[in-house]
Structure formats: C-alpha cells, structure tokens
Protein backbone atom coordinates (compact mmCIF):
# COMPACT_ATOMS: atom_id res chain seq x y z
CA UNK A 1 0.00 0.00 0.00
CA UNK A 2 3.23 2.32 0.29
CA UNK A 3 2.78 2.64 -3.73
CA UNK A 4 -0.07 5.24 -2.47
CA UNK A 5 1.90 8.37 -1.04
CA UNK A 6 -0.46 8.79 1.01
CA UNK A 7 -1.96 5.81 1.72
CA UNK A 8 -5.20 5.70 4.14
CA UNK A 9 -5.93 2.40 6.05
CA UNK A 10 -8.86 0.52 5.86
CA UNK A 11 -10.54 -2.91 6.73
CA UNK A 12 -11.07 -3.39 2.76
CA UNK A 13 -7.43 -2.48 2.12
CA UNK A 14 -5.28 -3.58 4.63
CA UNK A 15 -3.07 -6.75 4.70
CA UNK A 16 -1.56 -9.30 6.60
CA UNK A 17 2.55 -8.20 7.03
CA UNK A 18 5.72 -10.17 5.49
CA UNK A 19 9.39 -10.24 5.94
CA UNK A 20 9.44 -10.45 2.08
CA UNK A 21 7.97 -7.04 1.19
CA UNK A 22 9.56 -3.53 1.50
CA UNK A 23 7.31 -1.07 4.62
CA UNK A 24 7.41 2.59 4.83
CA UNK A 25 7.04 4.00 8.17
CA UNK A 26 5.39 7.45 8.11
CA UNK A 27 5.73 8.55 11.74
CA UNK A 28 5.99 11.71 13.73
CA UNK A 29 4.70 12.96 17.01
CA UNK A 30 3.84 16.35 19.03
CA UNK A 31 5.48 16.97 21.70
CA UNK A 32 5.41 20.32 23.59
CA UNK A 33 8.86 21.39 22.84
CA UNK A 34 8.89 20.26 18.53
CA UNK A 35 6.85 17.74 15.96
CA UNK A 36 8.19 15.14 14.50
CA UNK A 37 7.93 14.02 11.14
CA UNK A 38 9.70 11.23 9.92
CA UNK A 39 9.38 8.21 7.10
CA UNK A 40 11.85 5.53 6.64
CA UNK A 41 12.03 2.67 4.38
CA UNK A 42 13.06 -0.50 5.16
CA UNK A 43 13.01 -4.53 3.66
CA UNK A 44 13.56 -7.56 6.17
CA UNK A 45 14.15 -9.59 3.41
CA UNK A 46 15.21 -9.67 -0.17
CA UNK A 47 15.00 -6.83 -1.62
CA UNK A 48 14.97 -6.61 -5.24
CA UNK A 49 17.80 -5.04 -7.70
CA UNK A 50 15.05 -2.13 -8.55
CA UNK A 51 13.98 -2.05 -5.29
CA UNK A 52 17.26 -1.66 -4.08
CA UNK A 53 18.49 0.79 -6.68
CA UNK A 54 15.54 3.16 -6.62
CA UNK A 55 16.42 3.06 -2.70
CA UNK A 56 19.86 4.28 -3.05
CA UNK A 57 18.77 6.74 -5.27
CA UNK A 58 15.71 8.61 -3.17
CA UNK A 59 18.93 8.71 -0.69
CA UNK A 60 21.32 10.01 -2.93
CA UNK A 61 18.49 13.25 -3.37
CA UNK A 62 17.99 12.96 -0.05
CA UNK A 63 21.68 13.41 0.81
CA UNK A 64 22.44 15.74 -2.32
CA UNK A 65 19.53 18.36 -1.03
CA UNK A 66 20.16 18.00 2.67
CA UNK A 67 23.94 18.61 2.49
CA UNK A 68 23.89 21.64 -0.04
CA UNK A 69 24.96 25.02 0.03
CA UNK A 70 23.05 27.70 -1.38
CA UNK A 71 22.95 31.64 -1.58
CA UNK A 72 20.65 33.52 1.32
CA UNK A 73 16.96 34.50 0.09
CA UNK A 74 16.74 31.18 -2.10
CA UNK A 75 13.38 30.08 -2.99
CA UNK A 76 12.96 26.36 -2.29
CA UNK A 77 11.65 25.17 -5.67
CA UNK A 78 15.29 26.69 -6.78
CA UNK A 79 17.16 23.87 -5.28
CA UNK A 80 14.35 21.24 -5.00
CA UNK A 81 15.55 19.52 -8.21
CA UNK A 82 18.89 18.84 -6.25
CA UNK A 83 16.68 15.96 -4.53
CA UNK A 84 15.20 14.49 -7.70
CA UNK A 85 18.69 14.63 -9.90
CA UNK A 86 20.06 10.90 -9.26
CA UNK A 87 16.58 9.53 -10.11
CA UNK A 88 16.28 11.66 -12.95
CA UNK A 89 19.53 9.89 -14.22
CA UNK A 90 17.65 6.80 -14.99
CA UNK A 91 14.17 7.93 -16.12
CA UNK A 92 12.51 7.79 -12.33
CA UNK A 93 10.36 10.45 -10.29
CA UNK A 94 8.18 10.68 -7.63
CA UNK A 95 4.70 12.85 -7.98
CA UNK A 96 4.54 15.13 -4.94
CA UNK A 97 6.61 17.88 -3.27
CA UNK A 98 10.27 17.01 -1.88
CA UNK A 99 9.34 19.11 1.85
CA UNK A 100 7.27 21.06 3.43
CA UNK A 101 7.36 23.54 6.83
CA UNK A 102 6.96 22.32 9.80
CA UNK A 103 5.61 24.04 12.90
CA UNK A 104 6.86 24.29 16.76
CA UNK A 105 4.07 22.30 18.42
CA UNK A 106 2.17 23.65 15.49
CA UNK A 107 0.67 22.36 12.32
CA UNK A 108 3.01 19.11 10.94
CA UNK A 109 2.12 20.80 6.98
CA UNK A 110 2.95 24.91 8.00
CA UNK A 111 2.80 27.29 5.35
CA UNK A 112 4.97 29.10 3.57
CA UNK A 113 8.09 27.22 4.39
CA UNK A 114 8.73 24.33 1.42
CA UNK A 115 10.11 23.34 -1.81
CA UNK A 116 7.00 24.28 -3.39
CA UNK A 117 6.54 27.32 -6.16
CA UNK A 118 4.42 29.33 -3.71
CA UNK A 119 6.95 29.09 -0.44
CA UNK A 120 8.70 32.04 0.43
CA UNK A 121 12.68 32.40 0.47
CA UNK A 122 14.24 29.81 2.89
CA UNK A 123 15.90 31.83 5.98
CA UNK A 124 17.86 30.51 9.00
CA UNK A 125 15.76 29.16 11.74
CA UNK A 126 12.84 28.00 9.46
CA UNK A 127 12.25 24.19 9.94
CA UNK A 128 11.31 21.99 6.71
CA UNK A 129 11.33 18.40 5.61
CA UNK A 130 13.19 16.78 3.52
CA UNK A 131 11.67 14.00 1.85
CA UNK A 132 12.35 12.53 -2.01
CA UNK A 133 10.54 9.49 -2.89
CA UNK A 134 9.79 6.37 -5.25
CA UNK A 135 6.26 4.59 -6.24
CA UNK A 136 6.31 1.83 -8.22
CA UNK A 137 1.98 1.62 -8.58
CA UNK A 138 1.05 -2.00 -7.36
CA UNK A 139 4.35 -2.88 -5.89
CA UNK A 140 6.17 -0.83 -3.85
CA UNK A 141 6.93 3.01 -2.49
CA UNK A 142 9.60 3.93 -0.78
CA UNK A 143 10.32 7.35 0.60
CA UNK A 144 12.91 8.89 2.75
CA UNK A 145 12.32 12.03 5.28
CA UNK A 146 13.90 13.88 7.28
CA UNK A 147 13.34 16.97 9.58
CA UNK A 148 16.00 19.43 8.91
CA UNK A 149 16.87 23.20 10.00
CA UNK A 150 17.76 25.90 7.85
CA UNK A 151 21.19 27.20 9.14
CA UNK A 152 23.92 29.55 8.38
CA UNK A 153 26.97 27.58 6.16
CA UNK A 154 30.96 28.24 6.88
CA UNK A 155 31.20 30.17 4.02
CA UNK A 156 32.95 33.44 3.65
CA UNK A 157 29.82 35.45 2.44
CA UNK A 158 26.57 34.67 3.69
CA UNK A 159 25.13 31.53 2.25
CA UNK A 160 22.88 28.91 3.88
CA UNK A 161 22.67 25.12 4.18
CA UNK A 162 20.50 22.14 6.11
CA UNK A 163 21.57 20.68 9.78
CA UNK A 164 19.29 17.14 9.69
CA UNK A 165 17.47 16.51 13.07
CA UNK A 166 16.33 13.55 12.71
CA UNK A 167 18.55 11.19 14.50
CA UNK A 168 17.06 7.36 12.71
CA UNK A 169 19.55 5.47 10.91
CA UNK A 170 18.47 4.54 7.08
CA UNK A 171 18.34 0.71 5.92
CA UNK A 172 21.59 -0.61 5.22
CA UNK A 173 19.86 -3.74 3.68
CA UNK A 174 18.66 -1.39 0.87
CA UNK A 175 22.01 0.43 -0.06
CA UNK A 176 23.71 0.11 -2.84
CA UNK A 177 26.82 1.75 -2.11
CA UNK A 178 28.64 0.95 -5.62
CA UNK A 179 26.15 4.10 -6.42
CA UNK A 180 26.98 7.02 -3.47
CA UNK A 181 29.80 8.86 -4.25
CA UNK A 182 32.92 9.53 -1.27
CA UNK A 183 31.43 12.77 -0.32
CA UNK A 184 27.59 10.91 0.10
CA UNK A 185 29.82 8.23 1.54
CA UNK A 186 31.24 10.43 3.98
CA UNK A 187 27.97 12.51 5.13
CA UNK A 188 26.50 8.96 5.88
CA UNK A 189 29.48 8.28 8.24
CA UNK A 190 29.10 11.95 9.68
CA UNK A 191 25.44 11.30 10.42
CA UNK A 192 26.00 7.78 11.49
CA UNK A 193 27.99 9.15 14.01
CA UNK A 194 25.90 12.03 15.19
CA UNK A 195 22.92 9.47 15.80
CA UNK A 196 25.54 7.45 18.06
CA UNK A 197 26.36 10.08 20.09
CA UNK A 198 22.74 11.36 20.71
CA UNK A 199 20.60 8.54 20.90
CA UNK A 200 22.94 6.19 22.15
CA UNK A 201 23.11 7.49 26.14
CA UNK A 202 19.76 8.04 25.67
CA UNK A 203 19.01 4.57 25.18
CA UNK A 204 21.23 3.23 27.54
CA UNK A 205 19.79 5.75 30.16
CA UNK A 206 16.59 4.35 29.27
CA UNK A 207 18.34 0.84 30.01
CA UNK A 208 16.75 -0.22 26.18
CA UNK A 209 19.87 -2.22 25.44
CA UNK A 210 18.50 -4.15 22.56
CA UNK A 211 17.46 -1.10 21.15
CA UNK A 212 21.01 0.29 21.59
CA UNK A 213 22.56 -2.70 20.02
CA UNK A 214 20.42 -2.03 17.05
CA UNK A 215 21.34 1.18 16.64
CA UNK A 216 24.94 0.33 17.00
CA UNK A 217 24.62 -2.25 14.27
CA UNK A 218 22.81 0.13 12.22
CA UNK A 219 25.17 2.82 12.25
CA UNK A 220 28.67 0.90 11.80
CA UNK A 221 30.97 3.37 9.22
C-alpha cells in the first residue's frame, strides 16, 4: 500500500505483514517542545535489484539536497531539483513535493516554508522536511524524510545550508553503495555518528539495550 503516497488504512485495504515485502514508516509525534515528522524505508528480506536501486537513489536526493549550500533568500523550488537529480539519471520520479514547513508544536504541513513554487525564500531558523521518494503503482513506495533546520553555512559570504534533526539510521539492507559517491559516503558516516552520540546514552539511560545494540549495528561506518 506504500505505492499510495499517502496511503489511508482501511478494513477493505489492509493486509496481513511479510518479511518479504519492503514497509514505509510514516511517523511523527507532538510533543510540547517540537513535531516530529519522519518516514523511513526499510526490507527484512530480499530486496529486489530495482527495489534496491531506486532506494539508493531517493537517498542520494535525499543526501544531495540535505547537504547543499546555497545563496541567502533562495526560494525552495530553486534547489528542489537537487533531490530528484540521481533519479532523474535513470528515467525515475516521484509525484509530490520534496518538503514542506513544519511548525513548533504547530501544524506538521505549515505554510509558507517548502520546496513548493508558492513558499517564500528559505531563511535561518525555518524548519522543513526533507523527503524525495519512489512509487512503483502495485508494488512498492519507498520514501525517505527527514526533519531538517535551515542554518547559516561556513562560508565566507553569507550563504545557507541544512543541519538534519532527525537522528534514525536509514536501511543498510537497501544500499547500494557501488552508487553514493565519497562525499555521500562520507555525510553517511558523519550522520551515522551524530545518531551514536545522541541517541545512544539516551538509550542506555533508558536501560533499552536491545534497542542500543540495534542502533549500533545500524550505524557501523
């Protein structure tokens, strides 16, 4: 049912689970100091070679948008196609917006932040997603967001760039990493690590230790 972006359920529609299929997990939560919007992708089993390739490839937009630098007072749909470029590559798309705002114990869909041609220039301290996709209609959808601020970069003059909240780690059984280049290769690792040192104590605090082994297995370089 993941082919539907925005899939409903219902007695008539829903089915019994598998460990050979592929799930997306739409989540998020509000919470009085931030929402939470989050969607991951992940296959227990086999996955396929298109599965796995259209995978790798949401990330790769995913990666490409999230870790960009841009000029100050840049309207969103500017560098939106930055997220759809390495599925463009090979003929593939995905048919709704790559992010939208999202409020401080507000509305999880806030207007005007966004990708879209209507949002207004992207400024430090707005919050957006960040979320490319792939539907394959019958089969399979996979999608990949992320929560991530709009920040000041280390550049000389004043340009902008993303710091990703989210702390989850993606699904290693769906990477193909003969496709990410070093530098996607080495924001993965950065990341990796930053979910390590975050969640981890948390975790352990929590005393969730087979959570925490999870997330250490999850998150190896």
């Amino acid at each position: 049912n993941a082919a539907l972006a925005h899939y409903s359920p219902s007695n008539g529609s829903s089915r019994t689970l598998s460990a050979r299929e592929m799930y997306l997990f739409d989540t998020g939560g509000q919470y009085l100091d931030g929402t939470t919007d989050i969607t991951r992708t992940v296959h227990w089993g086999e996955p396929t070679p298109l599965q796995k390739e259209a995978y790798t490839r949401v990330l790769m937009g995913n990666i490409d948008l999230s870790r960009l630098v841009f000029p100050s007072n840049t309207a969103g749909r500017t560098v939106e196609s930055f997220a759809r470029r390495a599925l463009w590559d090979v003929g593939l798309n995905y048919g709704h917006g790559t992010g939208h705002g999202i409020g401080n114990f507000l509305s999880v869909h806030e207007w005007p932040v966004g990708f879209q041609s209507n949002n207004m220039p992207l400024e430090a301290g707005m919050f957006t997603s960040i979320e490319p996709g792939y539907y394959q209609d019958g089969e399979f959808g996979i999608r990949i967001e992320d929560v991530a601020l709009v920040v000041k970069a280390q550049t000389e003059k004043p340009f902008l760039t993303f710091e990703v909240v989210s702390l989850v780690p993606y699904d290693r059984n769906l990477i193909d990493l003969s496709l990410l280049s070093p530098e996607q290769i080495q924001y993965l690792n950065s990341y990796y690590e930053r979910i390590r040192a975050h969640v981890g104590p948390e975790l352990r605090r929590q005393q969730l230790e087979e959570a925490y082994t999870w997330l250490r297995e999850s998150t190896e370089p």
